[in-house]
Protein backbone atom coordinates (compact mmCIF):
# COMPACT_ATOMS: atom_id res chain seq x y z
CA UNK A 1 15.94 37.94 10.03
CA UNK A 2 18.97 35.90 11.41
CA UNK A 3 16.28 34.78 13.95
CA UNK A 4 14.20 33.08 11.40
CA UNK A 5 16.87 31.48 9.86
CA UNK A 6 18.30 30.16 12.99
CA UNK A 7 15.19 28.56 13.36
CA UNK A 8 15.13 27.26 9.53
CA UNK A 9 18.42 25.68 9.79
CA UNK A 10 17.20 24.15 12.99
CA UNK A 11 14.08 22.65 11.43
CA UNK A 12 16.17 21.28 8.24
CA UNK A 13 18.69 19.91 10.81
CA UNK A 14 15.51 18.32 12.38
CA UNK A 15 14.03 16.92 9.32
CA UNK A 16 17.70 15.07 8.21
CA UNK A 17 18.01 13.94 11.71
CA UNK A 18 14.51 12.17 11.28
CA UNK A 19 15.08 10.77 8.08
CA UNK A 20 18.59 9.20 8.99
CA UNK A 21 16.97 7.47 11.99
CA UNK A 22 13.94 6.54 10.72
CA UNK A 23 15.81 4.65 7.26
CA UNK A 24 18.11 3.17 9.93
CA UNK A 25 15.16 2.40 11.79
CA UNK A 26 13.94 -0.17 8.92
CA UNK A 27 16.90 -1.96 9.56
CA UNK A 28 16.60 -2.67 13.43
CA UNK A 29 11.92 -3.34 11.97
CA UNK A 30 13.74 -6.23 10.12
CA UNK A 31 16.12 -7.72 12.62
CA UNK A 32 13.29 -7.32 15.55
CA UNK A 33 10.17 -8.66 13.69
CA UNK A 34 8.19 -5.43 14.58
CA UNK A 35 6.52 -3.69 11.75
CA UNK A 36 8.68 -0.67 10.56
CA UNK A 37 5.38 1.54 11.11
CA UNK A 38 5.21 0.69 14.93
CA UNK A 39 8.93 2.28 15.39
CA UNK A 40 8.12 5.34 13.04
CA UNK A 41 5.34 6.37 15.39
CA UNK A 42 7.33 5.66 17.82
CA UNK A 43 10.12 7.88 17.19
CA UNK A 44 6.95 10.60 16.50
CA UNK A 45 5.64 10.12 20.52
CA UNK A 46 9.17 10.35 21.56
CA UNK A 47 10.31 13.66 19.70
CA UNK A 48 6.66 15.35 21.06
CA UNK A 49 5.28 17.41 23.42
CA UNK A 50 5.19 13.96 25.73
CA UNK A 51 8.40 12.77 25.66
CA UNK A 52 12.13 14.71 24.77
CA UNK A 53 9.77 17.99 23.32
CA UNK A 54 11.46 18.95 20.60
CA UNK A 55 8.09 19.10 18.55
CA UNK A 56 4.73 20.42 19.69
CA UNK A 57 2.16 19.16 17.18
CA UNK A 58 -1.45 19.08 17.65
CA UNK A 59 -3.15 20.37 14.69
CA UNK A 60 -5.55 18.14 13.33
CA UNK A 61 -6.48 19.31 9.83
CA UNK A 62 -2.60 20.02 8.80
CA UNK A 63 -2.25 16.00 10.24
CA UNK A 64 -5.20 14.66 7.82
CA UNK A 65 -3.74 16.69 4.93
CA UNK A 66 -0.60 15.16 4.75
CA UNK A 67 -1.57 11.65 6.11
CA UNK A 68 -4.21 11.66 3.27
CA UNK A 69 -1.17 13.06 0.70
CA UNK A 70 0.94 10.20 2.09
CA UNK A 71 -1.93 7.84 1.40
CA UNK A 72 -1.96 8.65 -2.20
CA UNK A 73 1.89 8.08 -2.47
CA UNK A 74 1.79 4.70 -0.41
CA UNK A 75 -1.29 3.33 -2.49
CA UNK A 76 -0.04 4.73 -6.38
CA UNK A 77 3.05 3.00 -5.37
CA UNK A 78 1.48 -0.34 -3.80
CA UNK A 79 -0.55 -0.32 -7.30
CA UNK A 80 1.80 -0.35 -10.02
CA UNK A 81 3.52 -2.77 -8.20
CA UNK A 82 0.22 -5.31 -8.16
CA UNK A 83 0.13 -7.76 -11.23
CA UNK A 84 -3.42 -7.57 -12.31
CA UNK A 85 -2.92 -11.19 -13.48
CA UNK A 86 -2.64 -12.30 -9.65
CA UNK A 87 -5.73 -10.25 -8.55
CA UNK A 88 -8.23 -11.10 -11.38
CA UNK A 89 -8.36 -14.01 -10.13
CA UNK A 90 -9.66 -13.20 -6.39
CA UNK A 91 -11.26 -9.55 -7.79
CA UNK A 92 -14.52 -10.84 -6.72
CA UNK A 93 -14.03 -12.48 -2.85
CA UNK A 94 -11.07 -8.98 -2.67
CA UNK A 95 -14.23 -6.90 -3.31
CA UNK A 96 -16.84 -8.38 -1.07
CA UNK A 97 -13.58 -8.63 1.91
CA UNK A 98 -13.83 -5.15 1.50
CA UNK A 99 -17.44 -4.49 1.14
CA UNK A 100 -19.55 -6.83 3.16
CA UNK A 101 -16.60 -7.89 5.57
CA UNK A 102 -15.75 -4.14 6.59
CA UNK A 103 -19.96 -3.94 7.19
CA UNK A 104 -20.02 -7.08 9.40
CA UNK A 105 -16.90 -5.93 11.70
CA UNK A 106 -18.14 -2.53 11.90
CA UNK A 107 -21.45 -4.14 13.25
CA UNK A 108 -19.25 -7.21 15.60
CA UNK A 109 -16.68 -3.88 16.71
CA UNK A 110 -19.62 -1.56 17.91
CA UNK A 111 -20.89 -3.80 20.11
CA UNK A 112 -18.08 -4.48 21.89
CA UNK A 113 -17.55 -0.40 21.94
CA UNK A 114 -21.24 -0.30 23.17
CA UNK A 115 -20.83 -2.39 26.09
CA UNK A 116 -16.99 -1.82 26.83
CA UNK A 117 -16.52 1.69 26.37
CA UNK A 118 -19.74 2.71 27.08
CA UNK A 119 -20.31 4.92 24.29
CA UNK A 120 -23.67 5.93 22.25
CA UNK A 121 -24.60 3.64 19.61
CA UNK A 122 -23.76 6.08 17.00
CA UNK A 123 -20.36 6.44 18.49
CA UNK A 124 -20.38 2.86 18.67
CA UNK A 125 -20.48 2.51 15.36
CA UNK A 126 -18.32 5.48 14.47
CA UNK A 127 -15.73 3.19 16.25
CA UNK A 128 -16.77 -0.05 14.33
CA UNK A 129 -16.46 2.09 10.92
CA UNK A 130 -12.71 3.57 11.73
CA UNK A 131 -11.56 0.45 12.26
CA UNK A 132 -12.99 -1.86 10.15
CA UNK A 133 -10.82 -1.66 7.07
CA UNK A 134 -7.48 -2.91 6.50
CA UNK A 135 -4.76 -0.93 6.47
CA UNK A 136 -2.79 -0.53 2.58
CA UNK A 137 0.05 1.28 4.13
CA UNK A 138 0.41 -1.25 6.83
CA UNK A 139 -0.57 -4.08 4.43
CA UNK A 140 2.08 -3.16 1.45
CA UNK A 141 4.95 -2.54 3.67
CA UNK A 142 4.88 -5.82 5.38
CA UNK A 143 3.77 -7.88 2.32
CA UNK A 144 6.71 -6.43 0.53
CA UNK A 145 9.47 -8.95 -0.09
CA UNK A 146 7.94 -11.68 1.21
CA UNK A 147 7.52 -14.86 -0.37
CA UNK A 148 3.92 -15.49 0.79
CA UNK A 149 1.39 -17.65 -1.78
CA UNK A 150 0.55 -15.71 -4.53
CA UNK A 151 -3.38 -16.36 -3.98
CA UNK A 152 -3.55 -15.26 -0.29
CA UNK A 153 -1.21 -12.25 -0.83
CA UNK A 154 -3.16 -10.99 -3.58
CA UNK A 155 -6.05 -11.58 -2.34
CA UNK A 156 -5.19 -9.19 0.89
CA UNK A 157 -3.33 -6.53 -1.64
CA UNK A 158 -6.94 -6.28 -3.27
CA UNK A 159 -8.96 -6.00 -0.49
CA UNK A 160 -7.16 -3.79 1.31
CA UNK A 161 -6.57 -1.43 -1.88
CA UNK A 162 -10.23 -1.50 -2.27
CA UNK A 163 -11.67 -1.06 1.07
CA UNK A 164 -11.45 2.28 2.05
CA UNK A 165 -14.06 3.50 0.42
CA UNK A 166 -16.36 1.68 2.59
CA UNK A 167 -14.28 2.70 5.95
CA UNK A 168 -14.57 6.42 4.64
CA UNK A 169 -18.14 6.03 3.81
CA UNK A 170 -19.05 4.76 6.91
CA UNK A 171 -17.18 6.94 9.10
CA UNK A 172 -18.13 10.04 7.34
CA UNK A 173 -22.00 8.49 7.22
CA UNK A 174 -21.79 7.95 10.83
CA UNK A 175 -20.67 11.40 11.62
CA UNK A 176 -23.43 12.97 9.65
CA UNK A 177 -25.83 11.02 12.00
CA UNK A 178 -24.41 12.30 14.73
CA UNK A 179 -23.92 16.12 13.60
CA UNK A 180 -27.39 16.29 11.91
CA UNK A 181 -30.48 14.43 13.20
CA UNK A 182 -31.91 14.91 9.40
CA UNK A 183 -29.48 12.94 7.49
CA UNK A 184 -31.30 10.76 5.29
CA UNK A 185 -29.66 7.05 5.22
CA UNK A 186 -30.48 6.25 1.49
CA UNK A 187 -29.31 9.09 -0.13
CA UNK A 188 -26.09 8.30 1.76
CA UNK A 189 -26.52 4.45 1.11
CA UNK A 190 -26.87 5.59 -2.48
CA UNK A 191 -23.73 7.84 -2.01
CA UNK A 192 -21.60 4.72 -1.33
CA UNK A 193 -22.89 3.06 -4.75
CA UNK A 194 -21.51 6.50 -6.04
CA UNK A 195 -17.99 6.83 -4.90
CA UNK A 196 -17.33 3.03 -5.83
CA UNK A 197 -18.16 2.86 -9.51
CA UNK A 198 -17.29 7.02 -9.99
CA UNK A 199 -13.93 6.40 -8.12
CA UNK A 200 -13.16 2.85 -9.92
CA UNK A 201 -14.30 4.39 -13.47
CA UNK A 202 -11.91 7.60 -12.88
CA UNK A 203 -8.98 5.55 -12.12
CA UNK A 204 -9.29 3.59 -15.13
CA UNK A 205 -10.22 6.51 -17.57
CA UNK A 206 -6.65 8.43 -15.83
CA UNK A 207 -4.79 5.16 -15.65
CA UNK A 208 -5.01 4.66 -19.93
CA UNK A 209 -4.68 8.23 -20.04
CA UNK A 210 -1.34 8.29 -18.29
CA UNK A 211 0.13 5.35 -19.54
CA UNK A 212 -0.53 7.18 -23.31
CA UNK A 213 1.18 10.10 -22.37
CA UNK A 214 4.01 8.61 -20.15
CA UNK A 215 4.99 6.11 -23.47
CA UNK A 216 4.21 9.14 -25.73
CA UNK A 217 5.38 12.24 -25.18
CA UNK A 218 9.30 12.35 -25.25
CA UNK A 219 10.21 14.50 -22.10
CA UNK A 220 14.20 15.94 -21.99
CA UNK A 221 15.04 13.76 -18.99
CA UNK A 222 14.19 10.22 -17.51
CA UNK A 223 13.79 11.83 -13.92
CA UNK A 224 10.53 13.96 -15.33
CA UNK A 225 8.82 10.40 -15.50
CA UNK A 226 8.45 9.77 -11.92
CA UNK A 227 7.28 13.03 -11.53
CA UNK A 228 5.07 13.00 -14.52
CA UNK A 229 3.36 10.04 -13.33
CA UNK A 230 3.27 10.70 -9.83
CA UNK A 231 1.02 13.76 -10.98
CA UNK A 232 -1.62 11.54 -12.63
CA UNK A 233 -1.86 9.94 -8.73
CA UNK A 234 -2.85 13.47 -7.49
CA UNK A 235 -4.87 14.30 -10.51
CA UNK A 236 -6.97 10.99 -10.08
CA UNK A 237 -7.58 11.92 -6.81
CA UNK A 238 -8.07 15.51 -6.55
CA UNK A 239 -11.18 14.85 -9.65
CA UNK A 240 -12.30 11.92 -7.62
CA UNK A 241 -12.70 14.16 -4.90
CA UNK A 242 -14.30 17.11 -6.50
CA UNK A 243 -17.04 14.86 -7.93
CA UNK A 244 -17.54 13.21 -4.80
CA UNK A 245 -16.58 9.89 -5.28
CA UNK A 246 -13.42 7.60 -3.85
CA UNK A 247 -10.08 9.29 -4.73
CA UNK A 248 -8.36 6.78 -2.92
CA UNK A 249 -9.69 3.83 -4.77
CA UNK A 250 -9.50 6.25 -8.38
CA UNK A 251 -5.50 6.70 -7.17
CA UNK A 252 -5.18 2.35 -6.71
CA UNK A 253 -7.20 1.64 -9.59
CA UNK A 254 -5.32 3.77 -12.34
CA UNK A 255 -1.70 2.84 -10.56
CA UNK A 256 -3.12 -0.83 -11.37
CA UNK A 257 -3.97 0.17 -14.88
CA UNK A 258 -0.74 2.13 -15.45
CA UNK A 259 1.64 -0.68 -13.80
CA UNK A 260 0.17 -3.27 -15.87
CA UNK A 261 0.47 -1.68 -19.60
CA UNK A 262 3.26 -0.78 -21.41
CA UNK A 263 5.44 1.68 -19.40
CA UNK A 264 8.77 3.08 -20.68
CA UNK A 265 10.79 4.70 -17.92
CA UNK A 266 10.07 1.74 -16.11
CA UNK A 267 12.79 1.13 -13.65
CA UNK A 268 12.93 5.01 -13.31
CA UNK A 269 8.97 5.32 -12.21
CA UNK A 270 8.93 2.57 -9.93
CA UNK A 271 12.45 2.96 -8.16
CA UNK A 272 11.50 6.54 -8.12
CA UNK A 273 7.96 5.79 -6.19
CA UNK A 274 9.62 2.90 -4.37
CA UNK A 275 11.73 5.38 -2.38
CA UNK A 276 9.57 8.06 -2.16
CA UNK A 277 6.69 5.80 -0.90
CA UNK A 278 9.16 4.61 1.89
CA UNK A 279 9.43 8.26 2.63
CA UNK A 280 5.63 9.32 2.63
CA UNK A 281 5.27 6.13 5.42
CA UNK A 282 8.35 7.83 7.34
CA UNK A 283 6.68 11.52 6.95
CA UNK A 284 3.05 10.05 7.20
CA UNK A 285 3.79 7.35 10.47
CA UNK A 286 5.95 10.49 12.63
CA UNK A 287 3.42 13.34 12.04
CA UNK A 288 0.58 10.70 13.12
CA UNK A 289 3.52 10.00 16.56
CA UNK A 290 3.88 13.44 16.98
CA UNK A 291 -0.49 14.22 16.51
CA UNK A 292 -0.51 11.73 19.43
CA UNK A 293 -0.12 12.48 23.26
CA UNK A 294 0.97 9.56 25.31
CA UNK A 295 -0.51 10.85 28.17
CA UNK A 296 -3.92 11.02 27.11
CA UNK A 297 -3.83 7.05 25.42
CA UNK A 298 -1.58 5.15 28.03
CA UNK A 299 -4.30 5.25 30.83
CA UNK A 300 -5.56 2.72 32.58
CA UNK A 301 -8.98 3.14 30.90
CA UNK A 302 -8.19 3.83 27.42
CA UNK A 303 -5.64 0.82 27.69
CA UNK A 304 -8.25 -1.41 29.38
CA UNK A 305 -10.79 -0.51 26.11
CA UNK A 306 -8.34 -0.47 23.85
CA UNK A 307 -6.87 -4.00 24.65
CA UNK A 308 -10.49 -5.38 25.08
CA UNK A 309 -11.82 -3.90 21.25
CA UNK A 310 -8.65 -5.10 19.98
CA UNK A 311 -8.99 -8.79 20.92
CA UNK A 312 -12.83 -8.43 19.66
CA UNK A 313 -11.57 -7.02 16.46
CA UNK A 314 -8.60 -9.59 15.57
CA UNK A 315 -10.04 -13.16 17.03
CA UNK A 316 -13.83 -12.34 16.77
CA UNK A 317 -14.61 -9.45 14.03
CA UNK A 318 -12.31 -10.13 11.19
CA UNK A 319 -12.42 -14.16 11.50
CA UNK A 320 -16.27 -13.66 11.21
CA UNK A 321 -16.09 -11.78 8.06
CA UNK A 322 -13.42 -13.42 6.82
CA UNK A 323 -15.08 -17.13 7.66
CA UNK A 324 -18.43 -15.58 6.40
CA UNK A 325 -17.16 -14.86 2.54
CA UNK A 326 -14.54 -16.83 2.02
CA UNK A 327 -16.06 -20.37 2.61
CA UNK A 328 -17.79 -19.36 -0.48
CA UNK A 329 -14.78 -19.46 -2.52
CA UNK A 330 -12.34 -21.88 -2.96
CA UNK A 331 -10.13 -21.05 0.27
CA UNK A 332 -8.84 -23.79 2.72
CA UNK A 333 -9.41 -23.36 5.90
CA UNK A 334 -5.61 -22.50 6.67
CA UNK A 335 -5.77 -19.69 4.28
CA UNK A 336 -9.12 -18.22 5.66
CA UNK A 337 -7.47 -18.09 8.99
CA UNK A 338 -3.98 -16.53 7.74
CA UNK A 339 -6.25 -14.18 5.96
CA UNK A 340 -8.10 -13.63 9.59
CA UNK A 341 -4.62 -12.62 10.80
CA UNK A 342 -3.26 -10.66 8.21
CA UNK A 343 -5.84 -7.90 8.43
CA UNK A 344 -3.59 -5.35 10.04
CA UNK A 345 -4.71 -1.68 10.92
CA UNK A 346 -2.65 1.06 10.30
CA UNK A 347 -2.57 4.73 9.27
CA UNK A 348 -6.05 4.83 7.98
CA UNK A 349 -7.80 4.13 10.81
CA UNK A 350 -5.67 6.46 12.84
CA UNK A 351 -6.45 9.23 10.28
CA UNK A 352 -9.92 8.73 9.95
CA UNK A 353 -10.11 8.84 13.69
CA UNK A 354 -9.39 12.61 13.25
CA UNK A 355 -12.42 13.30 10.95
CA UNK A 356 -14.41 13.40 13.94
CA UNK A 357 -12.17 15.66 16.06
CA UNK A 358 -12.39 18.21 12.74
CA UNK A 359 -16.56 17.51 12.98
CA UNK A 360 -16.48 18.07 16.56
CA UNK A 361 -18.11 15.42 17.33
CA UNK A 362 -18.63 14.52 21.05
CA UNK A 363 -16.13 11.95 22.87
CA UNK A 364 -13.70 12.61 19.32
CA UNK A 365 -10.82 12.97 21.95
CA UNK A 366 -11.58 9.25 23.46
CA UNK A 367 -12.90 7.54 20.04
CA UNK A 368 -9.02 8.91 19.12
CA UNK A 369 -7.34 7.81 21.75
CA UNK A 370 -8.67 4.02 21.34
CA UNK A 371 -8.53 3.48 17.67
CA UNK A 372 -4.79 4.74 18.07
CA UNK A 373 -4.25 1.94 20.90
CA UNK A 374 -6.10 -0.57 18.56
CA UNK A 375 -3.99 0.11 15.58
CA UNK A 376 -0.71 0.14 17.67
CA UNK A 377 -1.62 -3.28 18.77
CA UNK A 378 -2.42 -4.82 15.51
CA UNK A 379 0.93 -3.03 13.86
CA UNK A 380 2.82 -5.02 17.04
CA UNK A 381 1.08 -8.51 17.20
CA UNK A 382 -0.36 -9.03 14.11
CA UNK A 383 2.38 -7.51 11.76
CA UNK A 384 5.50 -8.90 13.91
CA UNK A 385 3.67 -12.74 13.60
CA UNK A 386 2.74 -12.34 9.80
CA UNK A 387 5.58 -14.38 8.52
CA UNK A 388 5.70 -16.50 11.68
CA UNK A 389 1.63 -17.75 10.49
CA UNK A 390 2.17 -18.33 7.29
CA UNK A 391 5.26 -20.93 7.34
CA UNK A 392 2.41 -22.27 9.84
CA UNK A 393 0.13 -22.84 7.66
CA UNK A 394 2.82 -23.77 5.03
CA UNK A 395 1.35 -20.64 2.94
CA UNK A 396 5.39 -19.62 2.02
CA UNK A 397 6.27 -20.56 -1.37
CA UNK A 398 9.41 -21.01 -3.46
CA UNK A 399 10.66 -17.54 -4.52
CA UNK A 400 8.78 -16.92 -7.71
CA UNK A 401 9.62 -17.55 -11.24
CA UNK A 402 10.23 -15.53 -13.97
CA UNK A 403 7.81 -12.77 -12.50
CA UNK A 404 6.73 -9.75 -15.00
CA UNK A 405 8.32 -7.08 -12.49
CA UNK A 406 11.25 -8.04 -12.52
CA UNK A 407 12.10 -6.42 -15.94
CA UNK A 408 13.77 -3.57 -15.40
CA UNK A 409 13.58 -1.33 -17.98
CA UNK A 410 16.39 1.57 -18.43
CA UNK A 411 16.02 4.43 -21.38
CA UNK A 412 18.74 5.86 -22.82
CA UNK A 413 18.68 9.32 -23.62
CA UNK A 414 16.55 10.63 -26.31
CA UNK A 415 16.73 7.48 -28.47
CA UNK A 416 14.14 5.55 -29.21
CA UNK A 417 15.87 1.95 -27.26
CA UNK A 418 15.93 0.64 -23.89
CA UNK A 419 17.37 -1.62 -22.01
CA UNK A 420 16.25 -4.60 -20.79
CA UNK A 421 17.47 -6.37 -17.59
CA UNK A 422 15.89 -10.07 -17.75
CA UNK A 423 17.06 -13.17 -15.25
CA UNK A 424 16.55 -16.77 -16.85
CA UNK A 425 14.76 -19.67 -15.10
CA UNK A 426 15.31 -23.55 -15.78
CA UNK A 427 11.76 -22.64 -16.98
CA UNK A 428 12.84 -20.76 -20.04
CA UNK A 429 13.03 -21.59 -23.51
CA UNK A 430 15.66 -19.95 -24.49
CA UNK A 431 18.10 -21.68 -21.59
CA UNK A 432 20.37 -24.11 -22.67
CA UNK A 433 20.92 -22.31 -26.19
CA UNK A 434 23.43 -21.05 -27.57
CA UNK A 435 23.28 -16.83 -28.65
CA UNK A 436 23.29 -17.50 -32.07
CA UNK A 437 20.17 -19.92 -31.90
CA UNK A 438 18.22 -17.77 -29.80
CA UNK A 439 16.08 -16.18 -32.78
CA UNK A 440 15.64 -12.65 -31.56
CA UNK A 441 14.25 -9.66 -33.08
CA UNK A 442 16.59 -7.74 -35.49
CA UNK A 443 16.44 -4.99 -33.43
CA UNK A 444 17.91 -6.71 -29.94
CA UNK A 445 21.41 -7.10 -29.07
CA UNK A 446 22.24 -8.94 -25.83
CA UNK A 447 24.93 -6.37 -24.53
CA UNK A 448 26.37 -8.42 -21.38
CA UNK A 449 25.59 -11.71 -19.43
CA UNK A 450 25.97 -11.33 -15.33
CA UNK A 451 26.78 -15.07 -14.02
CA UNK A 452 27.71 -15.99 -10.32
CA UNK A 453 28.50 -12.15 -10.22
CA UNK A 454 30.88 -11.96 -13.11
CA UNK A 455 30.54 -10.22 -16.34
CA UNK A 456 30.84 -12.74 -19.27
CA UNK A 457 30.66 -11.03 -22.82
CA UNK A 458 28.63 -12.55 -25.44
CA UNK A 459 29.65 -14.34 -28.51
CA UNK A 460 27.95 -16.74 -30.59
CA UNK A 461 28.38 -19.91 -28.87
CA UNK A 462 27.68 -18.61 -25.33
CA UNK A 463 25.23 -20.76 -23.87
CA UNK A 464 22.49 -19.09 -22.01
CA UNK A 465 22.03 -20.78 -18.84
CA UNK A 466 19.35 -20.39 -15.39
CA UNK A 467 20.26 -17.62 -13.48
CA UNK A 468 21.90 -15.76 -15.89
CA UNK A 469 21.12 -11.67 -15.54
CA UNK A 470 21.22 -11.01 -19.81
CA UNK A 471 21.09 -6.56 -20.51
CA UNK A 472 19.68 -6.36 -23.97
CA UNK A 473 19.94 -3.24 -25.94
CA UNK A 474 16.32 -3.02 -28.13
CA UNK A 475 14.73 -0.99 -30.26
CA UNK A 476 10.98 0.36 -28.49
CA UNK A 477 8.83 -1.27 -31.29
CA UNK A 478 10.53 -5.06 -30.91
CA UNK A 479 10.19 -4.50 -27.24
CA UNK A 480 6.89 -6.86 -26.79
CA UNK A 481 8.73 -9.21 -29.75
CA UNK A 482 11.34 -9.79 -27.70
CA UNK A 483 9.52 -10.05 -24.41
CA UNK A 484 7.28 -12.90 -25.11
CA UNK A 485 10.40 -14.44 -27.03
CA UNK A 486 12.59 -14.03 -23.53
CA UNK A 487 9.39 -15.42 -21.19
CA UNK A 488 7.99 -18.27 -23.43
CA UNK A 489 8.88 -21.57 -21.06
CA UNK A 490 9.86 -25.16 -21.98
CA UNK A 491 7.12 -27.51 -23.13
């Protein structure tokens, strides 16, 4: 008995050791210009059986579990942060990025694996499939914060939210083919059709669903929220799942629909998922370091491969695709290539690259081994130069204005107000006006005005002026009154 809790107290003393480094990790990602990913795996290879081994891990089904758990986190989170405003308006290239542009560098990657790596054309293509979708994780974490155009950001948010559905239909399709000789091709072709519109459908049915009961039912604390939402994300997968369709594009699509309505508990949901997303990439990005021998990938041969597929994948494969769909569109040519270079892999390759291990699938070991390579040089390159292309390509823009995110909504208590944090723009109507001429609802009192970092109280003739952080105190029903009052902009 004191045995076994020796050990506990070691393992919890393990776990806080790993979560202290790896936030303080994020800080040295920043400072470096490498991907906080790259360093979280890193700190996973170094803690294994390969390097200081403190941690044997090398069991592949508990290692899909929680990387696909840590997927649903990372991706509810990434949605209700997306403005459906921004991607309605590049839904349609988004969707055939991550359609027809995962299918064409599938088809450019297994060649290369055909003729490099000397694989089976099958396992060529099982290659071409695992790595042919962006990466969300990756994708979200590096996006986040920066100031890149809204049309080229959203449009890589979208596609790789959407895409892997295709990655997981070709990978598992691919493996089928491989494991049975009788698979028929159109009843999985027609499978694919299946898990898009089932998966899509169920995260919009579960997305209104939730956002009726989160603004509905009156729970006895604002912390149940997070958690009340953050079980709609496992519910829209989990029935996505059992009817066979895409739970991972059911858990973006309803985090879309739910981060775009009405949400009270606001601030609490999304600071809530904010940190807890940061801590599923953390849990997700170690166990996937740890799943990993160093040994077996930093070979001459599965370097030599690796390196080789990778270069086919970022300057041939993507550019291709990208080129290919998006010179249908209205894209310049600079943002076609930034889009080229901003398709970073990350954890979902590297976790679909177990499926086959699980299947036991011939050469799973090296197909492993050389999608993990691939991934960590995308993560490195790509992600570390992000920024770097874009002010390029003059694709950074001004900080922006006034967005819909940025009101941060706090309940209080039981009663039926909130309060509303709202920053004002030289863009705003009501800046330049006095208090008592701002015309608000009856039910909205501004409560205190933040300027250059002091507190100013309110009276009458305050002037409201850009920049100014103004806490309202409003009653739930004048909340959308008061909104459009607060956001309608100069003519």
């Amino acid at each position: 008995m004191i045995q076994e809790l020796l050990e506990s107290n070691q393992f919890l003393l393990l776990i806080a050791l790993l979560l202290i480094i790896s936030v303080v990790v994020t800080k040295f990602s920043s400072r470096l210009g490498v991907p906080s990913l790259v360093l979280f795996i890193a700190v996973g290879m170094i803690i294994g059986s390969d390097g200081l081994k403190i941690v044997y891990f090398d069991n592949a089904e508990v290692a899909q579990l929680i990387g696909v758990m840590a997927l649903v986190v990372i991706l509810f989170e990434g949605g209700m942060q997306t403005d459906w405003k921004d991607i309605r308006a590049v839904a349609v290239p988004s969707v055939a990025l991550a359609t027809i542009g995962v299918l064409l560098t599938t088809a450019i990657v297994a060649v290369t694996a055909k003729f490099i790596i000397d694989l089976t054309w099958l396992e060529s293509f099982l290659v071409g499939s695992i790595v042919g979708s962006t990466d969300a994780a990756a994708v979200f974490a590096v996006l986040k914060g920066k100031n890149i155009r809204e049309k080229v950001s959203s449009t890589l948010e979208a596609e790789s939210g959407t895409n892997d559905p295709m990655a997981v239909f070709l990978t598992v399709t691919f493996i089928q083919l491989l494991a049975f000789e009788d698979t028929n091709v159109w009843v999985a072709i027609g499978s694919f059709f299946w898990q898009m519109g089932a998966g899509a459908l169920t995260g919009v049915l579960i997305g209104y669903a939730a956002s009726k009961a989160l603004n509905h039912i009156n729970l006895d604390s604002s912390g149940l929220y997070p958690l009340f939402a953050l079980g709609f994300a496992f519910l829209a997968y989990s029935v996505s799942s059992l009817i066979e369709s895409s739970g991972l594009l059911a858990v973006y699509v309803s985090a879309v629909v739910i981060g775009n309505g009405e949400l009270a508990y606001r601030y609490s949901i999304l600071r809530f998922h904010e940190g807890f997303g940061w801590m599923a990439q953390i849990l997700m990005f170690i166990l996937l370091g740890l799943f990993v021998f160093p040994s077996d990938v930093f070979t001459g041969n599965v370097m030599w491969n690796g390196i080789i597929t990778a270069l086919v994948l970022i300057f041939i494969a993507r550019p291709i695709a990208v080129l290919s769909i998006l010179s249908f569109f209205r894209f310049t040519v600079k943002e076609m290539l930034f889009l080229s270079w901003a398709g970073l892999r990350g954890a979902v390759p590297i976790v679909l690259a177990i499926f086959p291990m699980l299947a036991g699938i011939g050469n799973s070991q090296t197909i492993f081994n050389i999608v993990f390579f691939i991934v960590l040089i995308s993560a490195l390159f790509q992600g570390s130069t992000i920024m770097w292309v874009a002010e390029k390509f003059h694709l950074v823009s001004e900080k922006r204005i006034n967005p819909i995110h940025s009101l941060e909504v706090i309940s209080i208590g039981k009663a039926n107000v909130e309060m509303l944090e709202y920053e004002v723009t030289e863009q705003n109507q009501i800046a330049g006006e006095t208090l008592e001429d701002l015309s608000l609802p009856d039910r909205a009192l501004i409560n205190a005005i933040i300027r250059d970092g002091d507190m100013i109280t309110p009276y009458g003739q305050t002037i409201i002026q850009p920049g100014d952080t103004l806490y309202i105190l409003v009653a739930r029903k004048a909340k959308k009154q008061l909104k459009k009052r607060l956001q309608a902009e100069k003519e």
